[in-house]
Protein backbone atom coordinates (compact mmCIF):
# COMPACT_ATOMS: atom_id res chain seq x y z
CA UNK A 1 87.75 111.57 125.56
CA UNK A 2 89.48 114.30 124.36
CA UNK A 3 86.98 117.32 122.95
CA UNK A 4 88.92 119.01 120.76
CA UNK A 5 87.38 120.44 117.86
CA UNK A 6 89.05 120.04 114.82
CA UNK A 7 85.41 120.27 112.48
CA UNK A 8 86.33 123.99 112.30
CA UNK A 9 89.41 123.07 110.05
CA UNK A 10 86.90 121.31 107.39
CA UNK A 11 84.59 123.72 105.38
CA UNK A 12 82.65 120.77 104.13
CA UNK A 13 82.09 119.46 107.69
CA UNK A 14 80.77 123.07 108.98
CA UNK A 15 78.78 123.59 106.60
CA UNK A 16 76.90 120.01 105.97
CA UNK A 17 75.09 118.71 108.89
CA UNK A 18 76.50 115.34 108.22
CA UNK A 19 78.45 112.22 110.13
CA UNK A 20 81.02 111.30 108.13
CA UNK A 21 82.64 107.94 108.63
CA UNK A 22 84.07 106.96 105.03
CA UNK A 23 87.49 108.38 105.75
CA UNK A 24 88.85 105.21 104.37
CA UNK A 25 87.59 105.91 100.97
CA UNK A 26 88.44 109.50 101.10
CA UNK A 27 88.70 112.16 103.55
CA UNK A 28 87.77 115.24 104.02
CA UNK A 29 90.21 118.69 103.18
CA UNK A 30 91.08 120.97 105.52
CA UNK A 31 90.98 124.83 104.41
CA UNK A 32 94.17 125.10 104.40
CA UNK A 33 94.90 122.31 101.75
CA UNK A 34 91.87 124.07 99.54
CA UNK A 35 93.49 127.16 99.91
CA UNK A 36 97.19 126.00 98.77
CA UNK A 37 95.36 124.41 95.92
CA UNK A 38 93.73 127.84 94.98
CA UNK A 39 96.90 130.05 95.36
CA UNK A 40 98.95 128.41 93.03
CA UNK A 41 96.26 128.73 89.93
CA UNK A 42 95.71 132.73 91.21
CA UNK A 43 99.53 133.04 91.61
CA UNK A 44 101.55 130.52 89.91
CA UNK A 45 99.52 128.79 87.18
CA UNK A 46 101.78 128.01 84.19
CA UNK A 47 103.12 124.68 83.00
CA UNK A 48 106.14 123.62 85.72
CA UNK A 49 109.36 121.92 84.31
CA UNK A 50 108.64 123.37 80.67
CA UNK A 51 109.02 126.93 80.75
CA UNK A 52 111.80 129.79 81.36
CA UNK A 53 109.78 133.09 82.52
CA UNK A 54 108.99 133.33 85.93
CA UNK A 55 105.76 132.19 85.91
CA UNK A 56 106.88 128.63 85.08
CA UNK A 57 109.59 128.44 87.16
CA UNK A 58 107.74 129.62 90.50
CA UNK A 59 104.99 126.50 89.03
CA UNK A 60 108.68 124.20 89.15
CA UNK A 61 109.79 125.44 92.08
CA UNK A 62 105.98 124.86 94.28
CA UNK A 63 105.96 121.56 92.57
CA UNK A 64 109.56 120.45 93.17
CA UNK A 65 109.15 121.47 97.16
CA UNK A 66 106.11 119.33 97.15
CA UNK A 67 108.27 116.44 95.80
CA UNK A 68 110.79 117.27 99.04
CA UNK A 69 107.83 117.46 101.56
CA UNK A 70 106.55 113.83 100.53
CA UNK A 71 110.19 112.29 100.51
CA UNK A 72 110.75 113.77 104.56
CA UNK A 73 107.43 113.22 105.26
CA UNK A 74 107.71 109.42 104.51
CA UNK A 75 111.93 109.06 104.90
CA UNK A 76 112.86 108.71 101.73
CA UNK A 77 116.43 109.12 100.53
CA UNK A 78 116.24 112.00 98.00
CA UNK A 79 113.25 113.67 96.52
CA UNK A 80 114.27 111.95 93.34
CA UNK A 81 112.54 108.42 94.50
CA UNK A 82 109.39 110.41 94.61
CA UNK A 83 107.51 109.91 91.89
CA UNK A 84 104.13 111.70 91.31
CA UNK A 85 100.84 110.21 90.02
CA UNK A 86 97.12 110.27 89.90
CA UNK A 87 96.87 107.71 93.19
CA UNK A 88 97.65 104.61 94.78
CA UNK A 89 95.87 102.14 91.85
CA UNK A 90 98.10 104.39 88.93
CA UNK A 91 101.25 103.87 91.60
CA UNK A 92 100.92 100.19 92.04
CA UNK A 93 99.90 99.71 88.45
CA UNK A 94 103.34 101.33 87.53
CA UNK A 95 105.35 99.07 89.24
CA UNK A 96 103.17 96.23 87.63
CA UNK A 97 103.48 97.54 84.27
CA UNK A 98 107.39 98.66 84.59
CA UNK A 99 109.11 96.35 86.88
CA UNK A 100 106.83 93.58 86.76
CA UNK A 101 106.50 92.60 83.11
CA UNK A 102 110.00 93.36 82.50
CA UNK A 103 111.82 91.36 85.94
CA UNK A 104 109.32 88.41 86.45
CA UNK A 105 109.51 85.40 84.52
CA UNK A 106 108.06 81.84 83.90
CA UNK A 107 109.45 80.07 87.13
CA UNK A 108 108.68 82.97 89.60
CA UNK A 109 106.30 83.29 92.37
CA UNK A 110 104.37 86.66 93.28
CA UNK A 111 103.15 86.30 96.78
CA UNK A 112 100.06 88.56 97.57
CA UNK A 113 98.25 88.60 100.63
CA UNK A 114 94.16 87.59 100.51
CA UNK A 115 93.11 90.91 102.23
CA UNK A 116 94.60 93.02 99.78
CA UNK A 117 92.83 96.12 97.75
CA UNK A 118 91.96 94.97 93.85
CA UNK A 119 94.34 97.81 93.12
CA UNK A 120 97.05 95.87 94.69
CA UNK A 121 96.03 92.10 93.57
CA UNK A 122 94.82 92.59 89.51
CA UNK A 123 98.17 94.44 88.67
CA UNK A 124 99.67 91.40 89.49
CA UNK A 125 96.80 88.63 88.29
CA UNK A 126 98.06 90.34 84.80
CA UNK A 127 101.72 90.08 85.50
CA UNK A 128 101.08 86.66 86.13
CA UNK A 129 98.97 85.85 83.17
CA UNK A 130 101.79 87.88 80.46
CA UNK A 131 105.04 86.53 82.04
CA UNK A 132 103.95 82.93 83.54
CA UNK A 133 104.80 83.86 87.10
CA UNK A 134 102.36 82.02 89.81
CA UNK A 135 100.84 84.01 91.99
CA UNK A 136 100.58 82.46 95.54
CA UNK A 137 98.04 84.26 98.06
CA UNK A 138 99.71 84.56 101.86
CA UNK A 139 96.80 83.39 104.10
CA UNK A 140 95.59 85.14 107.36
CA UNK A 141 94.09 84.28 110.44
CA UNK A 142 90.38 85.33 110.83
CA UNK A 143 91.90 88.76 113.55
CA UNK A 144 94.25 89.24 109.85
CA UNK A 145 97.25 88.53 111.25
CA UNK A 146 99.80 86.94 108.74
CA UNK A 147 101.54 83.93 111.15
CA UNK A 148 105.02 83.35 110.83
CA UNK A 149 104.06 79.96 109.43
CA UNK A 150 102.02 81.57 106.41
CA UNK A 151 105.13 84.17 105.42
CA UNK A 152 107.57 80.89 105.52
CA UNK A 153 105.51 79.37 103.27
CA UNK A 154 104.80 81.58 100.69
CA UNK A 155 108.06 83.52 100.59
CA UNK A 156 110.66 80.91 99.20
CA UNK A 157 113.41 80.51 96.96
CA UNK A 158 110.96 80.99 93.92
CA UNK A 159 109.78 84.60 95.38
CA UNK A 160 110.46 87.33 93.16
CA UNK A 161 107.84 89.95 94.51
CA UNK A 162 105.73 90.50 97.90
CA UNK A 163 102.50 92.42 97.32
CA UNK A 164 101.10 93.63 100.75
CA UNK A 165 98.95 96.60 102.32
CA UNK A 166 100.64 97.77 105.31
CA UNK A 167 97.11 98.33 106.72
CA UNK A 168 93.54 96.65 105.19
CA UNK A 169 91.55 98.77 104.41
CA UNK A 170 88.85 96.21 105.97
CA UNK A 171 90.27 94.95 108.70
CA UNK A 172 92.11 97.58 109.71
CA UNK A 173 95.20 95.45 111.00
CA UNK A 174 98.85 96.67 110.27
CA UNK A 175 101.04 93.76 108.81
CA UNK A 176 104.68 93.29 109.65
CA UNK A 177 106.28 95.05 106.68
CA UNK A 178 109.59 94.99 108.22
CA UNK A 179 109.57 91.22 108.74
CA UNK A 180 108.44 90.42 104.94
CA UNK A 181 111.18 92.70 103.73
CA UNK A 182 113.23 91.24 105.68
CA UNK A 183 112.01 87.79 104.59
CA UNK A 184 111.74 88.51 101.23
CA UNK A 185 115.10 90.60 100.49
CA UNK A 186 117.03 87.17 101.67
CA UNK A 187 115.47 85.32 99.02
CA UNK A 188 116.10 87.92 96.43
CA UNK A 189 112.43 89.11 96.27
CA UNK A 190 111.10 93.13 96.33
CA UNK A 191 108.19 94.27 98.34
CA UNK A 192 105.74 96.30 96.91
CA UNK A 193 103.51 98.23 100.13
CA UNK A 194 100.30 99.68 99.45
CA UNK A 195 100.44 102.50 102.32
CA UNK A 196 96.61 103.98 101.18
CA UNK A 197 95.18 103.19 104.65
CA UNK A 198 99.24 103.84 106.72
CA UNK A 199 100.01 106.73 105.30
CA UNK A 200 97.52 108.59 106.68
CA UNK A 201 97.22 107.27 110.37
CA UNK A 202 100.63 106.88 111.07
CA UNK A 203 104.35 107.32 110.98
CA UNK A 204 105.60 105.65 107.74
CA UNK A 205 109.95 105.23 107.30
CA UNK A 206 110.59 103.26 103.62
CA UNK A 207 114.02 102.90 104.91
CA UNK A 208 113.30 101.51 108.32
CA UNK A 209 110.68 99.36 106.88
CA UNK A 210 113.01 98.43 103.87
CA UNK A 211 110.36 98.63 101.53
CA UNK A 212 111.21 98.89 97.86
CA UNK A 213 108.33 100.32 96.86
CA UNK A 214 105.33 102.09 98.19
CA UNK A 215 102.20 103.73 97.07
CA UNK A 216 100.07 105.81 98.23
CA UNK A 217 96.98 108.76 97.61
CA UNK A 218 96.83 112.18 98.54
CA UNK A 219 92.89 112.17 98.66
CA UNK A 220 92.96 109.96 101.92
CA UNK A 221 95.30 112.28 103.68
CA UNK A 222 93.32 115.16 103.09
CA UNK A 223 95.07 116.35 100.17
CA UNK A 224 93.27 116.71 96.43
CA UNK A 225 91.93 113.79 94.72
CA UNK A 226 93.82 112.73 91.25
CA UNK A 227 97.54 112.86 93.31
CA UNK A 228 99.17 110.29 94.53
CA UNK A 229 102.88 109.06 94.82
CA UNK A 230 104.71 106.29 94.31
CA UNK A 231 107.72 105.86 96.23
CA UNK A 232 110.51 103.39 94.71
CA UNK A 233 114.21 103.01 95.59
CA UNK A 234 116.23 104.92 92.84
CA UNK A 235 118.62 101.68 91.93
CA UNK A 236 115.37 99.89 91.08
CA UNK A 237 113.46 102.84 89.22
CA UNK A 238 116.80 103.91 87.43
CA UNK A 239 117.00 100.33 85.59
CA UNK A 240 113.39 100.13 84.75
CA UNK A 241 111.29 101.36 81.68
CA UNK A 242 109.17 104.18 81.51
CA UNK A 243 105.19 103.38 82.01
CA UNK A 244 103.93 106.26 80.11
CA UNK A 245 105.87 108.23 77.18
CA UNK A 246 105.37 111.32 75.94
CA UNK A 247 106.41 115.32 76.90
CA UNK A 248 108.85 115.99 79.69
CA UNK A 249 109.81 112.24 80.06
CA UNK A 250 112.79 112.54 77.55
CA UNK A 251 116.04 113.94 77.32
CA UNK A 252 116.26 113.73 73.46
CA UNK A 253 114.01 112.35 71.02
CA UNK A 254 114.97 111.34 67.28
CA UNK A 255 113.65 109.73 64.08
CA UNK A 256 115.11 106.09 65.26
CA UNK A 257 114.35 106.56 69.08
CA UNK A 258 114.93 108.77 71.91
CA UNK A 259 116.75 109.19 75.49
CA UNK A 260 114.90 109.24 78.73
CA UNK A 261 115.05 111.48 81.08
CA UNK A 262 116.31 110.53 84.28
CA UNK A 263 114.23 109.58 87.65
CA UNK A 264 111.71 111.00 88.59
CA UNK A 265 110.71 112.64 85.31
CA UNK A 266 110.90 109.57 83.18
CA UNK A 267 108.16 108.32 85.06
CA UNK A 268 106.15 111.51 84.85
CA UNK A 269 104.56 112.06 80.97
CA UNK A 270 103.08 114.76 79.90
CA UNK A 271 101.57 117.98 82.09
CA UNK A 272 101.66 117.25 85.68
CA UNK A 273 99.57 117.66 88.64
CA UNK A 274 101.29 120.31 90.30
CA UNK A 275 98.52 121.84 92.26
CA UNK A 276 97.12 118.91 93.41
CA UNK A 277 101.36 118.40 94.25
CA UNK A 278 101.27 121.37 95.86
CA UNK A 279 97.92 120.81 98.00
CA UNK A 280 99.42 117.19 98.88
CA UNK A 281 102.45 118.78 100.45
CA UNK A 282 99.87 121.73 102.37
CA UNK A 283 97.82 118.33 103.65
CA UNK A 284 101.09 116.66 104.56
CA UNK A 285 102.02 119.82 106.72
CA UNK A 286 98.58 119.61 108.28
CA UNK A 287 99.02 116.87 109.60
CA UNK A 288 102.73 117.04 111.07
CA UNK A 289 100.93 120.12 112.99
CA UNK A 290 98.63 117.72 114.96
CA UNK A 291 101.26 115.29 114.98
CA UNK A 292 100.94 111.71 114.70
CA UNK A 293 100.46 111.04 118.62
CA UNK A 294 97.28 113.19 118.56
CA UNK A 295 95.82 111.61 115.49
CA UNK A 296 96.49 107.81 117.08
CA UNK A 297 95.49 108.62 119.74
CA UNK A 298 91.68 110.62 119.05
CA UNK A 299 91.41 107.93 116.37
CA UNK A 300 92.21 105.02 118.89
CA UNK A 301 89.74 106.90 121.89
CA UNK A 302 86.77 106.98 118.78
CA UNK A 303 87.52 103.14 117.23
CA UNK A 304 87.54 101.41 120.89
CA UNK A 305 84.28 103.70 121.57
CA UNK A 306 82.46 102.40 118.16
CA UNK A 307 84.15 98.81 119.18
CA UNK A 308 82.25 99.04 122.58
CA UNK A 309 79.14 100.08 121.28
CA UNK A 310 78.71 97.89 118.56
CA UNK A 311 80.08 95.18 119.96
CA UNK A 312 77.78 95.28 122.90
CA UNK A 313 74.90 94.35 120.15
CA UNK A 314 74.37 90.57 120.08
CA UNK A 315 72.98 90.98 116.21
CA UNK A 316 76.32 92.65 115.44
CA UNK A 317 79.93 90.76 114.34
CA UNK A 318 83.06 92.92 113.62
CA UNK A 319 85.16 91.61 111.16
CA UNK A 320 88.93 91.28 112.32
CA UNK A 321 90.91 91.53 115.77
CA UNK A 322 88.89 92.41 118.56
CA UNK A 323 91.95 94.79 119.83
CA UNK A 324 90.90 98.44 118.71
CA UNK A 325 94.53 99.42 118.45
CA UNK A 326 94.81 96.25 115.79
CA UNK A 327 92.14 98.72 113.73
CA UNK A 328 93.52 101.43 112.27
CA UNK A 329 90.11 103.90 112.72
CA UNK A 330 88.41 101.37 110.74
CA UNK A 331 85.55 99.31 112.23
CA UNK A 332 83.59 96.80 109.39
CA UNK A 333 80.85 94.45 110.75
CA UNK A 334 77.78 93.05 109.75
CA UNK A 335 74.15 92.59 111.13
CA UNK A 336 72.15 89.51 111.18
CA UNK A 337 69.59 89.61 108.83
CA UNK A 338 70.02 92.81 107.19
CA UNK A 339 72.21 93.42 104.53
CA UNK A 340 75.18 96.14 104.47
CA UNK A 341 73.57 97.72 101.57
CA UNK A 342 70.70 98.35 103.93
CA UNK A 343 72.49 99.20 106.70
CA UNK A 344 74.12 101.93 104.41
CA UNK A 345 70.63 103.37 103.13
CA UNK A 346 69.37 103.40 106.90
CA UNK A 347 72.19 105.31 108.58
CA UNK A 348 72.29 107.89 105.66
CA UNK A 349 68.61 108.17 106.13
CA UNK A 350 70.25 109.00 110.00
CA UNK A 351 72.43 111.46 108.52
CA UNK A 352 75.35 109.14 108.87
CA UNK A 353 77.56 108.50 106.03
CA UNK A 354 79.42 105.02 105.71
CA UNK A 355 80.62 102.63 103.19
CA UNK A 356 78.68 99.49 102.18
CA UNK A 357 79.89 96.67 100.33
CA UNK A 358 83.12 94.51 99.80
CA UNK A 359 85.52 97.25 100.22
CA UNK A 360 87.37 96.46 96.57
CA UNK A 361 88.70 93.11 98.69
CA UNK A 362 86.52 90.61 97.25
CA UNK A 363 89.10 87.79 98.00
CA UNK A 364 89.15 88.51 101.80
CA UNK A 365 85.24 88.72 102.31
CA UNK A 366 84.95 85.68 100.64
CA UNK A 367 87.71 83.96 102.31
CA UNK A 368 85.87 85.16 105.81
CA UNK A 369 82.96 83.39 104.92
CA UNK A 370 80.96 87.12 104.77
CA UNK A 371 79.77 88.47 101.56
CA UNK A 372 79.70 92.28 102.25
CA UNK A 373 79.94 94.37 105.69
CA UNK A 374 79.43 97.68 106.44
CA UNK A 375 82.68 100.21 107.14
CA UNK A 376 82.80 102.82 109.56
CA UNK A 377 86.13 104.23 109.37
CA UNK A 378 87.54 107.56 111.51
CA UNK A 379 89.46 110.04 111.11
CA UNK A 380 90.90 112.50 114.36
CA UNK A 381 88.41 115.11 113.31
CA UNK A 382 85.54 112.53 114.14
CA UNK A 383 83.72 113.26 117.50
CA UNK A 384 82.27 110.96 120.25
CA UNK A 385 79.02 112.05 120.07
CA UNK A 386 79.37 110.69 116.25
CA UNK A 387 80.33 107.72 117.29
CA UNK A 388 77.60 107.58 119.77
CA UNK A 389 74.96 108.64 116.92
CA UNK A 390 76.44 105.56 114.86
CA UNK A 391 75.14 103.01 117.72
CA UNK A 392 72.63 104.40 118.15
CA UNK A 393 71.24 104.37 114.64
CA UNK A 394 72.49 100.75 114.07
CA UNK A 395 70.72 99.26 117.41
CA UNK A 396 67.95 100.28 115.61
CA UNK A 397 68.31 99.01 112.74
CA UNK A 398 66.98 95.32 112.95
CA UNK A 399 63.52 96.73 114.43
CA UNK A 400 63.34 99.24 111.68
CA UNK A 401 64.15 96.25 109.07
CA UNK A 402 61.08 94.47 110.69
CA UNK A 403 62.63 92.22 113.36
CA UNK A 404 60.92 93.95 116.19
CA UNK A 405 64.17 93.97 118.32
């Protein structure tokens, strides 16, 4: 195992004498990212894009280098497919609102998979129900691997739009995105990618991967909550309408209409988010200082541990593969006889902190047959002897519940 210790990055995590394994619903921010955030509303805090004294212009020019830092850090073609919002739901909902209800039609199909995030399945549920598209759910297998057989299926002639998480955020597996693109762009389709649980944990290319769109949230890559970003490629987001209207999204605006500014701004209303922009960007940089093979690796070292330890627990079932590479840092299982929501309340009583519930993937749970599970999920600044604390609070757990084992 490696040992080193990366707690002294997090304020949060030297100062609370907690275990925190909810890094899938948010993670923590390094000092660094807290103090980028700070700087800019000591230093630079005026309205960017708006104003022509040097205060506003330094706020444009922090906010315009974040926009660069997101489209390198994910391979983007120009900073001008970046588009800024609150987070991945506001992202994906975009695409629903502006590509969706004004490309789909009665006729069409909208393939999602079953183990996606709500914020990735009701966006299109409504498309469906305003423009008489069907919406066909892409089965997996109970590890979450979509087979060959399942993608053939349920991408056809009729396709117009794939809907897929490049990782679950309960299983933990990482889908083939560059097969369903592939797949999909010969029948004419687009692939949306929820990247809230990729982005973090891993390299991410949109053009190797051939995605068309992709969302994703600062506040799971240790940047601020209420940022996110929504990649798109710019002949798609130059021919559709704006989602929002208002300030800063127009060129002109008249009595009998206006012009629209062009992309990324027309998709960017009113006063932005530039210092949580700006701490994204100081979170992104983080991160390409420990470097991807670090992270995958710790993470990989901690998930296998938990997978081990947990496992070895005949009460005990893991949801999903039972590789921990096939994991992504996330580890959800359940106990006999107890449920999550207990679980949850015992381990915090522990000191541990994990997430309880069905994950905002009802569909999945209930196509596995389980109703809830708990989540551990990791992050590279997790340590073994958390891990170890985890099993040995949940071996425990049963007795404590009354089983006496």
């Amino acid at each position: 195992m490696t040992t080193d210790n990366n707690r002294k990055d997090f304020p949060l995590l030297q100062q609370m004498d907690t275990i925190y394994l909810d890094n899938a619903a948010t993670a923590q921010r390094p000092s660094c990212v807290l103090a980028a955030v700070q700087e800019f509303y000591e230093q630079k805090n005026a309205n960017p894009l708006r104003g022509f004294y040097p205060l506003s212009l330094e706020a444009t020019e922090s906010y315009q280098e974040a926009r660069k830092t997101v489209q390198e850090f994910i391979h983007a073609k120009e900073p001008e497919e970046i588009i800024f919002t609150r987070n991945t739901t506001e992202s994906l909902n975009l695409v629903a609102y502006s590509y969706g209800l004004n490309f789909l039609k009665e006729g069409d199909e909208i393939a999602v998979t079953i183990m996606e995030h709500h914020s990735n399945l009701l966006p299109w549920q409504m498309v469906s129900r305003m423009t008489g598209a069907k919406l066909h759910y892409l089965e997996c297998t109970s590890e979450g691997e979509l087979t060959d057989e399942e993608l053939q299926k349920g991408i056809n002639e009729r396709t117009r739009l794939v809907a897929v998480a490049q990782v679950s955020n309960v299983l933990g597996c990482v889908n083939p995105i560059r097969k369903i693109t592939e797949m999909a762009h010969r029948v004419g389709a687009v692939v949306v990618v929820d990247g809230a649980q990729s982005v973090p944990h891993m390299p991410v290319d949109v053009q190797a991967l051939d995605a068309d769109f992709l969302a994703f949230s600062g506040h799971k890559l240790m940047g601020p909550m209420g940022i996110g970003c929504l990649y798109g490629k710019r002949e798609l987001l130059e021919k559709m309408p704006p989602f929002l209207t208002g300030g800063e999204m127009i060129d002109s605006v008249h009595r009998d209409g206006a012009v629209f500014a062009p992309v990324p701004q027309k998709f960017e209303a009113g006063t932005v988010n530039a210092a949580g922009a700006v701490g994204l960007a100081a979170a992104i940089r983080y991160l390409q200082e420990k470097g991807f093979d670090y992270i995958q690796k710790k993470e990989l070292e901690l998930t296998q541990r938990a997978m081990e330890g947990l496992g070895a627990l005949p009460y005990v079932h893991i949801l999903g593969s039972k590789d921990p590479a096939n994991h992504t840092g996330i580890v959800s299982f359940t106990i006999d006889g107890v449920h999550p929501h207990d679980v949850s309340e015992i381990l915090s009583s522990d000191g541990i902190d994990v997430r309880a519930g069905h994950h905002c993937a009802q569909p999945l749970l209930e196509y596995l047959g389980v109703r809830s599970s708990t989540r551990a999920s990791m992050m590279f600044y997790n340590t073994p002897e958390e891990i170890d604390a985890l099993i040995e609070s949940v071996s425990t757990i049963r007795r404590r519940m009354g089983y006496g084992e």
